[in-house]
N, C-alpha and C. Protein backbone atom coordinates (compact mmCIF):
# COMPACT_ATOMS: atom_id res chain seq x y z
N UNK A 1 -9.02 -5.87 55.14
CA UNK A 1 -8.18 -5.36 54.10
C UNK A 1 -8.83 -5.66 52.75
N UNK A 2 -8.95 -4.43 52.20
CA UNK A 2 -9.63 -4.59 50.59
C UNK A 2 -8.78 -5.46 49.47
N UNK A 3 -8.90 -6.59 48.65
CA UNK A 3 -8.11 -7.04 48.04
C UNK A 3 -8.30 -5.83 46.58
N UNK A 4 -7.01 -5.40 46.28
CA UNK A 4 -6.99 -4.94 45.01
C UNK A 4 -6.67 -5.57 43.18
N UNK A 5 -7.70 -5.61 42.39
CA UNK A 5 -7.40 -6.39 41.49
C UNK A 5 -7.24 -5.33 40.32
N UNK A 6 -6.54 -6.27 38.98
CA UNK A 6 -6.46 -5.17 37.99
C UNK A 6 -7.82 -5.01 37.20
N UNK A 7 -8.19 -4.05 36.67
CA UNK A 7 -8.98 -3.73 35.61
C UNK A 7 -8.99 -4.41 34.74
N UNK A 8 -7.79 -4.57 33.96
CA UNK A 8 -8.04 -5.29 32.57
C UNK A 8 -8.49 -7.01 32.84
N UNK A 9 -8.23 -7.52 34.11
CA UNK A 9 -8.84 -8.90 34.70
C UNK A 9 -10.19 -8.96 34.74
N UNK A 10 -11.28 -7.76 35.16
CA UNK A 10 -12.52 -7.94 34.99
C UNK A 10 -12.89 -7.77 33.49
N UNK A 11 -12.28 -7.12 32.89
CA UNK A 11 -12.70 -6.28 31.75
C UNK A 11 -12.65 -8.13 30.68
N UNK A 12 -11.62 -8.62 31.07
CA UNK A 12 -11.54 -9.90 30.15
C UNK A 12 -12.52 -10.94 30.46
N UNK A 13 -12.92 -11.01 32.30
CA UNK A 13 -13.81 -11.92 32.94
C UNK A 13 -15.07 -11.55 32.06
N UNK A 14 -15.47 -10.24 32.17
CA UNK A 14 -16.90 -9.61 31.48
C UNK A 14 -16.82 -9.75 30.17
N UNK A 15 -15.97 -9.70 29.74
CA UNK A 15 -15.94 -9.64 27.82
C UNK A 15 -16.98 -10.45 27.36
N UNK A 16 -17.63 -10.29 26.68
CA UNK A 16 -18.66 -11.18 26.35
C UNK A 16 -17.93 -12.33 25.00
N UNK A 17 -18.31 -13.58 24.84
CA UNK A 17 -18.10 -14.59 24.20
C UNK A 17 -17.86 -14.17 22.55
N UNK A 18 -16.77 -14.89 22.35
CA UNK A 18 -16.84 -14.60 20.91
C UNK A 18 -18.13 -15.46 19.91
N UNK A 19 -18.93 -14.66 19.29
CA UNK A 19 -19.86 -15.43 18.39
C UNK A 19 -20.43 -14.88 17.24
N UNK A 20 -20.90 -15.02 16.61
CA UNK A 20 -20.63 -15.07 15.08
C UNK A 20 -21.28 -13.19 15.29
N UNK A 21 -22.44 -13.03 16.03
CA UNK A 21 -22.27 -11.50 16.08
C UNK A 21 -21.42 -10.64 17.01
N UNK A 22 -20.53 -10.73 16.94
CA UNK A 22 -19.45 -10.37 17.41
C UNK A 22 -18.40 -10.26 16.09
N UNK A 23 -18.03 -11.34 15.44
CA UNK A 23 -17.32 -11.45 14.52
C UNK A 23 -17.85 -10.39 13.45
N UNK A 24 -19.17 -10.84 12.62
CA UNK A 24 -19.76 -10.08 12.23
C UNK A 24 -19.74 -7.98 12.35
N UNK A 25 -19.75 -8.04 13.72
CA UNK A 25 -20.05 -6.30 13.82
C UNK A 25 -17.86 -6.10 13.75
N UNK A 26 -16.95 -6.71 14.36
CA UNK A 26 -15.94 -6.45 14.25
C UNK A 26 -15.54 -6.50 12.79
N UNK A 27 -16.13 -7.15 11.49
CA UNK A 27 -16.04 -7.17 10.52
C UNK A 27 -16.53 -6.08 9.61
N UNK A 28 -17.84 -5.58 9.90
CA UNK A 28 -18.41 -4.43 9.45
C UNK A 28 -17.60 -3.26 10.10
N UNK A 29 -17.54 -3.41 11.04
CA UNK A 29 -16.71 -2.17 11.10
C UNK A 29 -15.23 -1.57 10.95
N UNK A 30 -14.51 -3.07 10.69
CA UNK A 30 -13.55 -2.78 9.33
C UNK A 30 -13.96 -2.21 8.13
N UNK A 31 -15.07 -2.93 7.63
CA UNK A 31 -15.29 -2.58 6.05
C UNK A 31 -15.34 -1.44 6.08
N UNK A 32 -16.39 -0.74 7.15
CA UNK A 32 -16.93 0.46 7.47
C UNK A 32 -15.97 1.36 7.41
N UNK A 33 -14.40 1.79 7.47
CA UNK A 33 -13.76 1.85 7.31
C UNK A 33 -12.50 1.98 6.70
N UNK A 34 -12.25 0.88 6.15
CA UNK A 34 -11.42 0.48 4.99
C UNK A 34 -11.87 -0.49 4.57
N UNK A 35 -11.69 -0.87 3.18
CA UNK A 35 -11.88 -0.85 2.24
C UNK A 35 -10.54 -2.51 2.14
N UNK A 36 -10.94 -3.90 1.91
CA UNK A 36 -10.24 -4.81 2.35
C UNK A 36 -10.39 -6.16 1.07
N UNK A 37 -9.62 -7.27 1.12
CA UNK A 37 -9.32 -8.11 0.19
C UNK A 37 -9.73 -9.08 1.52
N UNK A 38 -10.25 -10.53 1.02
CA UNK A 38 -10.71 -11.54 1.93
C UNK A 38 -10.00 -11.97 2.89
N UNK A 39 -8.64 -11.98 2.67
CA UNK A 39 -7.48 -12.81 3.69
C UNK A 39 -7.14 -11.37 3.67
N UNK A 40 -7.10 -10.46 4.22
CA UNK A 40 -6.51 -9.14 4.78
C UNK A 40 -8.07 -9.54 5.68
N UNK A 41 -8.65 -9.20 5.66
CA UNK A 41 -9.74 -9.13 6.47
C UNK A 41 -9.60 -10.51 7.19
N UNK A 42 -9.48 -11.29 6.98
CA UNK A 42 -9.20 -12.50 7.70
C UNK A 42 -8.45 -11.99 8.47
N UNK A 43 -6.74 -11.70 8.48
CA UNK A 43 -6.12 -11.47 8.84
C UNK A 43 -6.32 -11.01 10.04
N UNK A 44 -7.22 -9.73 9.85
CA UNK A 44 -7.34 -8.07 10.84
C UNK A 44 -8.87 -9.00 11.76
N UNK A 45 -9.53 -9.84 11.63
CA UNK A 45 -10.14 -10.81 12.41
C UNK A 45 -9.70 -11.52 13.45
N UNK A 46 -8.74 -12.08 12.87
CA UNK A 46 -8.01 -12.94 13.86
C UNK A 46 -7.22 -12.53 15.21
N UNK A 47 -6.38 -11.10 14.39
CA UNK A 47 -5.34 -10.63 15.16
C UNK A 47 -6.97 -9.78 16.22
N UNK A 48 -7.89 -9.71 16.23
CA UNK A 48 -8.66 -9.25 17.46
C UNK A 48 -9.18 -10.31 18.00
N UNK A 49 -9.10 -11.68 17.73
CA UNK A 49 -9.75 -12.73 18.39
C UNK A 49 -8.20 -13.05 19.49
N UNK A 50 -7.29 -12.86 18.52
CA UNK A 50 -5.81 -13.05 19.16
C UNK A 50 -5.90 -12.47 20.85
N UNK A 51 -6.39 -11.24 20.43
CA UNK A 51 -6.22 -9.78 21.64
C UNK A 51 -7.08 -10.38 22.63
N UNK A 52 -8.46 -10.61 22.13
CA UNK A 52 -9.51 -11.03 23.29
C UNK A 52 -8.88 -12.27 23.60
N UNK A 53 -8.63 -13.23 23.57
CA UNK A 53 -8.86 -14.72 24.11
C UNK A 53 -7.34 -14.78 24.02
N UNK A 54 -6.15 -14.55 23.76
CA UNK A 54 -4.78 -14.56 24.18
C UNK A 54 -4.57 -15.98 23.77
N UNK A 55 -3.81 -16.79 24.48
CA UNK A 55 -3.23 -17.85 24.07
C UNK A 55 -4.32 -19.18 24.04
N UNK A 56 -5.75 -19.02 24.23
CA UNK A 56 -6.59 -19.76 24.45
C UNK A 56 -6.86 -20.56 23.20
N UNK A 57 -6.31 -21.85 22.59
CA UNK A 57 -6.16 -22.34 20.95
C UNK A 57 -7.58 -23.13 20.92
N UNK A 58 -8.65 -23.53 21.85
CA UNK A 58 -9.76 -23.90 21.51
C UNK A 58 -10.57 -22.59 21.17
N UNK A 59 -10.40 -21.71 21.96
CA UNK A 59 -11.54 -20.63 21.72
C UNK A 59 -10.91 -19.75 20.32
N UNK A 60 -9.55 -20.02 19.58
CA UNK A 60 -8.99 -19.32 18.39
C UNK A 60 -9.65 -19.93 17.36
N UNK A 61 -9.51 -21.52 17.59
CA UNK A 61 -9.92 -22.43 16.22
C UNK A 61 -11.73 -22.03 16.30
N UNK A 62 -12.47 -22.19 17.29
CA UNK A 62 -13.82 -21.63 17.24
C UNK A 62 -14.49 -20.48 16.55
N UNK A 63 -13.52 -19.70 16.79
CA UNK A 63 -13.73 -18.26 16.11
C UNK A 63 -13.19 -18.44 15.10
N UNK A 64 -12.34 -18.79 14.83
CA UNK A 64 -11.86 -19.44 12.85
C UNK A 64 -12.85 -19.67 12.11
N UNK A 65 -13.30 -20.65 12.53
CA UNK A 65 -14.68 -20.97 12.08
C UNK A 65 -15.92 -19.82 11.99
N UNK A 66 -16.04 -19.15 12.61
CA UNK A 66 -17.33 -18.30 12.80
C UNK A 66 -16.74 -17.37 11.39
N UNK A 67 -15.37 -16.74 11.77
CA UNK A 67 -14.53 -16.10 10.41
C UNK A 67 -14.64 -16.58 9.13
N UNK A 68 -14.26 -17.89 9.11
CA UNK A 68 -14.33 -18.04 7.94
C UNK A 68 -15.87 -18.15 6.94
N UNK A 69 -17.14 -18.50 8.09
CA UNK A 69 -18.37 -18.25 7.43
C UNK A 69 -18.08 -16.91 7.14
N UNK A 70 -18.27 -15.93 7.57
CA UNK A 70 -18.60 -14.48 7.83
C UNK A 70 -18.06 -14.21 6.61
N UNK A 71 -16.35 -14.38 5.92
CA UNK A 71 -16.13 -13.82 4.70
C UNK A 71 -16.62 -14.72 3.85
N UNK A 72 -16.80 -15.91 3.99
CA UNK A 72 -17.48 -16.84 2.77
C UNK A 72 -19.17 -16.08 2.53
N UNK A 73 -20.00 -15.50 3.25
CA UNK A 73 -20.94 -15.13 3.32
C UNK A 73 -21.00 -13.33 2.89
N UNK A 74 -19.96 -12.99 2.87
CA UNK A 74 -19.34 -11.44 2.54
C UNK A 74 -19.25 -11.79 0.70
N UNK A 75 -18.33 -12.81 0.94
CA UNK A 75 -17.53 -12.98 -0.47
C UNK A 75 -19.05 -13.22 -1.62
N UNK A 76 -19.91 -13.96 -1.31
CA UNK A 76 -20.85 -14.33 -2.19
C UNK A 76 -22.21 -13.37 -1.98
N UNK A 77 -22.17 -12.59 -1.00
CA UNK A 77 -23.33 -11.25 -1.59
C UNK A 77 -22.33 -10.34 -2.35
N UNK A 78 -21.16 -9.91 -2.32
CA UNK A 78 -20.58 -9.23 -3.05
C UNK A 78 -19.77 -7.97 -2.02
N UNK A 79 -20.22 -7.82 -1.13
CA UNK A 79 -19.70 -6.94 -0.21
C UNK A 79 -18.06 -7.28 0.37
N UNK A 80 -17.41 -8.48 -0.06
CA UNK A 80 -15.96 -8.44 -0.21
C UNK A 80 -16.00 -8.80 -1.71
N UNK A 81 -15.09 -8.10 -2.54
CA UNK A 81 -14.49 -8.53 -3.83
C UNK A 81 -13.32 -8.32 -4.08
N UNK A 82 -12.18 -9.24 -4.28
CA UNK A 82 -10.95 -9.40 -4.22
C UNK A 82 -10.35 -8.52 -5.70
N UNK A 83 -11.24 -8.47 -6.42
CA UNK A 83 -11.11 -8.56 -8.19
C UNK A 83 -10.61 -6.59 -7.83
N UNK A 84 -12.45 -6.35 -7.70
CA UNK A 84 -12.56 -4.75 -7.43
C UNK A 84 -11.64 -4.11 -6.43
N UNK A 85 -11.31 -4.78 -5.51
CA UNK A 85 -10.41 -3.99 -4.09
C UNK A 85 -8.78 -3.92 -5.60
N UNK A 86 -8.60 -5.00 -5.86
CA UNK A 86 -6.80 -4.85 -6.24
C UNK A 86 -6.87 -3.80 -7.32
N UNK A 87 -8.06 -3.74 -7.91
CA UNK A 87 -8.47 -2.59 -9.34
C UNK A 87 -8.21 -1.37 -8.91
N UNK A 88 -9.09 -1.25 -7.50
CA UNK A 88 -8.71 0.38 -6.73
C UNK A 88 -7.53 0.07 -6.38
N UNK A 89 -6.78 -0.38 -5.23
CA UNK A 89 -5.60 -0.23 -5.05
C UNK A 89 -4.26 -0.05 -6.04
N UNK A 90 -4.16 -0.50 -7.44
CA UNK A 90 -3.61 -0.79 -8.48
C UNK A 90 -3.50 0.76 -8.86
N UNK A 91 -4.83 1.17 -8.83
CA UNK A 91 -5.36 2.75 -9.87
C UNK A 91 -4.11 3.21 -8.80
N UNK A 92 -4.85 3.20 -7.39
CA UNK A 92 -4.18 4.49 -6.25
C UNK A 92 -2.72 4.43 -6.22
N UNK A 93 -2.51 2.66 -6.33
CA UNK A 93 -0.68 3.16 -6.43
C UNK A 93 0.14 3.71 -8.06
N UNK A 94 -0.53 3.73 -8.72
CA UNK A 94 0.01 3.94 -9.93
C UNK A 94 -0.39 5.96 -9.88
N UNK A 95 -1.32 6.40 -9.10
CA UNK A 95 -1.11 7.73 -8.71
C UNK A 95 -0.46 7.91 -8.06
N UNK A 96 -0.27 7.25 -7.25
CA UNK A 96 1.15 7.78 -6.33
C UNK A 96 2.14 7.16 -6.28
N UNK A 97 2.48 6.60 -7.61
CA UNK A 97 4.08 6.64 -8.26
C UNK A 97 4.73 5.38 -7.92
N UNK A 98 4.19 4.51 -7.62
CA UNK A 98 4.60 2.98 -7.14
C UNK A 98 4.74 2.27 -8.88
N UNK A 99 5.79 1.53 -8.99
CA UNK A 99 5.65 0.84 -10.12
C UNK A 99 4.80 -0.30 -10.36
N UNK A 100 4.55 -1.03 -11.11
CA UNK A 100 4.07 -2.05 -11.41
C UNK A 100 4.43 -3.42 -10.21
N UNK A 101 5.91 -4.08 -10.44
CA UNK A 101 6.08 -4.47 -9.56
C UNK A 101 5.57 -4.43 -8.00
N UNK A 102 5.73 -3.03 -7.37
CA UNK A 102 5.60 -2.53 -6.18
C UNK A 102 4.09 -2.95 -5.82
N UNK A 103 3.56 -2.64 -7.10
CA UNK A 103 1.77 -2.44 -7.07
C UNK A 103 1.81 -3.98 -6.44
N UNK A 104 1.98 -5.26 -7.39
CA UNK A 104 1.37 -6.28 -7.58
C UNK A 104 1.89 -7.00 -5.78
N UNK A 105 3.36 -6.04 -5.31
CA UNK A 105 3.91 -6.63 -4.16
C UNK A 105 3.03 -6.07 -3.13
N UNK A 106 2.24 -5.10 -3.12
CA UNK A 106 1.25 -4.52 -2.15
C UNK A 106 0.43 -4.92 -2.18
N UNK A 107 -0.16 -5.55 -3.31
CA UNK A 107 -1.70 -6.48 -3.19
C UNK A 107 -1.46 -7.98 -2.70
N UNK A 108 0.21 -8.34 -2.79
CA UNK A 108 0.18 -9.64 -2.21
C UNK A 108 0.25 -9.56 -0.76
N UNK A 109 0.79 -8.09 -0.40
CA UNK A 109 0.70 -8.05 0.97
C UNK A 109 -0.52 -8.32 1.80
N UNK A 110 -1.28 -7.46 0.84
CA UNK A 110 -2.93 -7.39 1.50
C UNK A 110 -3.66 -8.83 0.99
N UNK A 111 -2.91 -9.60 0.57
CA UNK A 111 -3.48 -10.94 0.64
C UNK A 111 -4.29 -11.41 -0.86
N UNK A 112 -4.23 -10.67 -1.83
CA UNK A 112 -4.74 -10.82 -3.05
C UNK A 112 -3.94 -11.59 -3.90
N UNK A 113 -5.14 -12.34 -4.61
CA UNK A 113 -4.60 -13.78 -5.55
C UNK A 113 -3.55 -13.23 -6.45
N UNK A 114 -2.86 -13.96 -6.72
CA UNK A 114 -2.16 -13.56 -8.02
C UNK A 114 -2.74 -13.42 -9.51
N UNK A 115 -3.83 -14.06 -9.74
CA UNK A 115 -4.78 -13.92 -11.10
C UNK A 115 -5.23 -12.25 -10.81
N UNK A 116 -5.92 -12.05 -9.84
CA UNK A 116 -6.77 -10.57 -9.33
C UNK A 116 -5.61 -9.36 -9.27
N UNK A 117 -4.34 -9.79 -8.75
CA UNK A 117 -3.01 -8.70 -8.88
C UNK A 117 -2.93 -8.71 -10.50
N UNK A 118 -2.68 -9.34 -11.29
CA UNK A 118 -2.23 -9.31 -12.72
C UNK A 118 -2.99 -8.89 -13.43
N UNK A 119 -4.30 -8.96 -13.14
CA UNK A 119 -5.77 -8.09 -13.56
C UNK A 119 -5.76 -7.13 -13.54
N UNK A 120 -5.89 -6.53 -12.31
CA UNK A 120 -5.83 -5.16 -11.92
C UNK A 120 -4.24 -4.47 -12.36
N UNK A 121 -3.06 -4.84 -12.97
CA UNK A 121 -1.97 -4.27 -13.08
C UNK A 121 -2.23 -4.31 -14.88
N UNK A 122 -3.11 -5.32 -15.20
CA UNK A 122 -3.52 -4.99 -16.90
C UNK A 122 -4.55 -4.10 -17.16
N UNK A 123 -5.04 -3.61 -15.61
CA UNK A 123 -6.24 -2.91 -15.94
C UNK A 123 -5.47 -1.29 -16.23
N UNK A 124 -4.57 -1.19 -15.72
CA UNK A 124 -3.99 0.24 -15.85
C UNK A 124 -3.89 0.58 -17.11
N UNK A 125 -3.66 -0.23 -18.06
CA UNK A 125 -3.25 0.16 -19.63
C UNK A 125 -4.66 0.96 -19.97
N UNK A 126 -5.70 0.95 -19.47
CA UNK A 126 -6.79 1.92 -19.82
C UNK A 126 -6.39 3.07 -18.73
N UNK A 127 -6.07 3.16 -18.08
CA UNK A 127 -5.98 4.31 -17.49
C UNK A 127 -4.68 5.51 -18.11
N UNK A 128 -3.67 4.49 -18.42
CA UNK A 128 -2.40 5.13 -19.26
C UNK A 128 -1.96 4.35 -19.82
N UNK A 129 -1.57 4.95 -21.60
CA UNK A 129 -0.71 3.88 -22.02
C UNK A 129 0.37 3.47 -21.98
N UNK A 130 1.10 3.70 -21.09
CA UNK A 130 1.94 3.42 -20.59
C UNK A 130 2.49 3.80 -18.99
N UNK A 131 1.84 2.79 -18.44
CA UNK A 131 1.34 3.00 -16.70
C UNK A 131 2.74 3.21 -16.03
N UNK A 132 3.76 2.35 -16.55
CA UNK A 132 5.10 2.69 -15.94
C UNK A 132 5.61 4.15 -15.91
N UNK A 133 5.37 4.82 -17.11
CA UNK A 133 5.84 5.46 -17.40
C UNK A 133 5.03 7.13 -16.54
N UNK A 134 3.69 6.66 -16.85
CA UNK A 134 3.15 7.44 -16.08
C UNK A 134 3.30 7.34 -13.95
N UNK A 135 3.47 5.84 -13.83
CA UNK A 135 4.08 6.33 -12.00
C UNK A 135 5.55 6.88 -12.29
N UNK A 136 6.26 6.85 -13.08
CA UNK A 136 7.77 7.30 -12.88
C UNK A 136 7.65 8.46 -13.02
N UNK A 137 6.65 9.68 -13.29
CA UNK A 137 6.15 10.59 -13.66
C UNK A 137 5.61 10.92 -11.89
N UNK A 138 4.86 10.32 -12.01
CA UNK A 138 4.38 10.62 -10.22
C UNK A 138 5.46 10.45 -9.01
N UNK A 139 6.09 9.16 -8.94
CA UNK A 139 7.39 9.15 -8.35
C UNK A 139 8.33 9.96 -7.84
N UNK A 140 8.67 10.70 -10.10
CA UNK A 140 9.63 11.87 -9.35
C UNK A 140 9.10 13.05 -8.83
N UNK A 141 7.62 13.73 -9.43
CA UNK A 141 7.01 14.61 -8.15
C UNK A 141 6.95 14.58 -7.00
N UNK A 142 6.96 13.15 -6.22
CA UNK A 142 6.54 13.32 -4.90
C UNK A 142 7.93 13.27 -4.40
N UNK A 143 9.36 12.61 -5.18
CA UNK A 143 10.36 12.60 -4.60
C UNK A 143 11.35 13.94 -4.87
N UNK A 144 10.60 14.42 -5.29
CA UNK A 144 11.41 15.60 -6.37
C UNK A 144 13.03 15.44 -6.66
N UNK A 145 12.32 14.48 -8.22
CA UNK A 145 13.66 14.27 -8.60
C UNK A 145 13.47 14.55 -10.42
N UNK A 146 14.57 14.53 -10.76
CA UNK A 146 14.36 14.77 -12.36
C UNK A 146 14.12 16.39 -12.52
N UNK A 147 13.27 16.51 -13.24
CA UNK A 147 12.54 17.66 -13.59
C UNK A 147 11.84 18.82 -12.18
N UNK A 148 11.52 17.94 -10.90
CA UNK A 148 11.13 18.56 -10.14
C UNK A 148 12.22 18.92 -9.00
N UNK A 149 13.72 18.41 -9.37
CA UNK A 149 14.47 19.25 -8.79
C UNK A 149 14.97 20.29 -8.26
N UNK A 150 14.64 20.63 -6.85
CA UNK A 150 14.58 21.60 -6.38
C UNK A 150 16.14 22.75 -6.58
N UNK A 151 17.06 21.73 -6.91
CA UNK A 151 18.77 22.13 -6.27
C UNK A 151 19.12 22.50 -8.37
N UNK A 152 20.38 22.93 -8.56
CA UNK A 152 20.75 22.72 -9.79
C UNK A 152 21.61 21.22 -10.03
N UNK A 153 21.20 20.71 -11.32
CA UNK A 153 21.43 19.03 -11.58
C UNK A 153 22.98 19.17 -11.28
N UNK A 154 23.63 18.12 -10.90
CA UNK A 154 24.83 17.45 -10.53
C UNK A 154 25.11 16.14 -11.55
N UNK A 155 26.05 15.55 -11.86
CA UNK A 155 26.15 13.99 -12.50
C UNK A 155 26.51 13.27 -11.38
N UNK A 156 26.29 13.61 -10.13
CA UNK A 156 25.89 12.75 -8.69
C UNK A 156 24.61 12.50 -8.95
N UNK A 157 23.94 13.42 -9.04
CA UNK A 157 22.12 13.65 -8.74
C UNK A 157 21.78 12.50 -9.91
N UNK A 158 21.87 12.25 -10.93
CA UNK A 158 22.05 11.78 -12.20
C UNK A 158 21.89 10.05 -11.57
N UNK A 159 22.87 9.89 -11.05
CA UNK A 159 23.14 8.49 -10.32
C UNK A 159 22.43 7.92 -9.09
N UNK A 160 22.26 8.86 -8.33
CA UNK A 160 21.74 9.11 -7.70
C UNK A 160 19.83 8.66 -7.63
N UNK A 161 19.41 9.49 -8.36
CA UNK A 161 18.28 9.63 -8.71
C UNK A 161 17.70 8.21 -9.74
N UNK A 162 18.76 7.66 -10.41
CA UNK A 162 18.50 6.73 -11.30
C UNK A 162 18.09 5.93 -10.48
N UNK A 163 19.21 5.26 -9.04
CA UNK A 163 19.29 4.46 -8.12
C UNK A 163 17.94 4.26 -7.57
N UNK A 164 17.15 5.72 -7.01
CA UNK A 164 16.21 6.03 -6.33
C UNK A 164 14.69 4.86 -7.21
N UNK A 165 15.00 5.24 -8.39
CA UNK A 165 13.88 4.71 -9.38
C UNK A 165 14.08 3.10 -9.45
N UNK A 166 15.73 2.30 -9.32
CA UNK A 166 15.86 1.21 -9.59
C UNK A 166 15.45 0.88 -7.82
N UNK A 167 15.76 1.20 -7.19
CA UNK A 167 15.30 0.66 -5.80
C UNK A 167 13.21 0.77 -5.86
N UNK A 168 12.95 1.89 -6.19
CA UNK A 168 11.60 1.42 -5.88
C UNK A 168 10.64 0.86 -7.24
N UNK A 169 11.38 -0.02 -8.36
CA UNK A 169 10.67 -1.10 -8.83
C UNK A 169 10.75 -0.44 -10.68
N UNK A 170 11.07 0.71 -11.02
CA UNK A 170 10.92 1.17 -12.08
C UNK A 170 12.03 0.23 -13.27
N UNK A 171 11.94 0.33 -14.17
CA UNK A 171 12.87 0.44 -15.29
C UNK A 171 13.42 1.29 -15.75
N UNK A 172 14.87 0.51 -16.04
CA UNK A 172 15.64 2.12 -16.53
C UNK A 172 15.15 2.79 -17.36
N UNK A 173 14.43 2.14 -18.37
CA UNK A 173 13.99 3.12 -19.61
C UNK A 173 13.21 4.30 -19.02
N UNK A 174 12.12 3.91 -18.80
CA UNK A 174 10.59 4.83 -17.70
C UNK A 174 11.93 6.03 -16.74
N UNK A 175 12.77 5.17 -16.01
CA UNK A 175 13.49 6.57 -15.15
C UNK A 175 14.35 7.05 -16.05
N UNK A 176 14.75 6.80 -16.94
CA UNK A 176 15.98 7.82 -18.08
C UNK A 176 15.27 8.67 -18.79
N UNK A 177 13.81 8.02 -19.14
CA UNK A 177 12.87 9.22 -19.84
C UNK A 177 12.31 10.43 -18.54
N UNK A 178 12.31 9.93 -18.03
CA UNK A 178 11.89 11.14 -17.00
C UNK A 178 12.92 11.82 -16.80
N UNK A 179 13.65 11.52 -16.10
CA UNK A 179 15.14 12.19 -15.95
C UNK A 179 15.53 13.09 -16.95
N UNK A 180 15.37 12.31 -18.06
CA UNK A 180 16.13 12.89 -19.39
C UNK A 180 15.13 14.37 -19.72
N UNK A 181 14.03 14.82 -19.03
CA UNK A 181 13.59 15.84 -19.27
C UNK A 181 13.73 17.23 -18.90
N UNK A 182 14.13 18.25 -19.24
CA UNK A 182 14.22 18.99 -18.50
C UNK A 182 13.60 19.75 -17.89
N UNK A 183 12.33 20.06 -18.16
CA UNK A 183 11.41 20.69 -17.19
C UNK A 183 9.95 19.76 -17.19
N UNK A 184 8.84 20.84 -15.98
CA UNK A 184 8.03 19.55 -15.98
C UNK A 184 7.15 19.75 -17.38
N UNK A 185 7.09 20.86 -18.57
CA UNK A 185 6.46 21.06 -19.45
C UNK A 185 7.28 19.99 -21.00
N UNK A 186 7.95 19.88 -20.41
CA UNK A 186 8.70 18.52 -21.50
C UNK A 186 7.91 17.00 -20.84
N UNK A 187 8.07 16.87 -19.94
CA UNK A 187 7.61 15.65 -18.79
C UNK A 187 5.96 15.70 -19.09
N UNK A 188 5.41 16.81 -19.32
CA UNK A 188 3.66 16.39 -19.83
C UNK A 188 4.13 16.19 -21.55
N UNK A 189 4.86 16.76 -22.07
CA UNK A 189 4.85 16.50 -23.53
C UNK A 189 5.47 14.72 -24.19
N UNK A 190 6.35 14.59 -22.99
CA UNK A 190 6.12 12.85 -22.83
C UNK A 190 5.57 12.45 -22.22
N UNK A 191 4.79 12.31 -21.68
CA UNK A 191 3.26 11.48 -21.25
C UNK A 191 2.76 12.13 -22.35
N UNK A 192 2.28 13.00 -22.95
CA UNK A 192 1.03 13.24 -24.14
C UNK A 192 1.89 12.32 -25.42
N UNK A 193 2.93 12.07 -25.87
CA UNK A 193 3.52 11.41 -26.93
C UNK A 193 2.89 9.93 -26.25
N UNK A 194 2.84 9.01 -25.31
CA UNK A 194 2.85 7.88 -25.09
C UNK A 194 1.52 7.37 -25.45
């Protein structure tokens, strides 16, 4: 009688050892990829050392180690930079309508210092002078609200819509000026006043 075993049992027996090239190519081919902050990449390291070696806590702390060279050795040729990643991410959410707040809460997600979040959220004032004002501008396009109202305005919609802006991080001022516009050719003539 043939004994039958599972697949994924050899596949783990054969796996080859975790070691620093291993870590290494699973690291590049994040970068290769996306585009990452040091402890996000840490992070997305681990959780595959997690997968291979399961509950095994000598062979986790081993590979910790191999990790933590790998971004210390990333971090100082320049190929991770915490500064530059929150600068792009900062730009991209302020195009797509995330407030300030929201911004600085997405770079803490992805693991970025708080000096490098506050950087990159002062870096926007060159991009607009007034960055709030310009995502509350993007916001209501993508939510179509305000000016890009598809329906005719209501003093529901009014409340409504304000709500929409106080839930995802804006100020009332930034959502009453948008709101307060009536089409989107008033809505570029405030952004060109700012």
């Amino acid at each position: 009688m043939r004994s039958t075993s599972n697949p994924a049992d050899k596949t783990q027996a054969a796996a080859a050892p975790i070691d620093r090239a291993l870590v290494e190519k699973w690291a590049l081919l994040h970068l290769e990829r996306y585009a990452s902050s040091a402890q996000n990449l840490r992070q997305v390291l681990k959780r595959r050392v997690g997968r291979r070696v399961g509950g095994d806590g000598e062979a986790v702390r081993a590979a910790a180690v191999l990790i933590d060279a790998v971004i210390s050795r990333y971090l100082a040729t320049g190929l991770l930079d915490d500064a530059a990643y929150a600068v792009s991410r900062a730009r991209r959410g302020l195009a797509r309508g995330h407030s300030r707040r929201g911004i600085v809460a997405r770079l803490a997600a992805k693991g970025v210092g708080a000096e490098d979040a506050a950087a990159a959220v002062a870096a926007l004032r060159a991009d607009a002078s007034d960055p709030d004002l310009a995502a509350a501008c993007a916001f209501a396009r993508r939510r179509h609200l305000g000016p890009f109202r598809r329906a005719t305005r209501t003093p529901a919609d009014d409340r409504r819509e304000l709500a929409a802006f106080a839930r995802a991080g804006f100020e009332r001022r930034a959502a009453e000026a948008v709101l307060g516009c009536a089409d989107e050719a008033a809505l570029a003539a405030l952004l060109a006043s700012e």
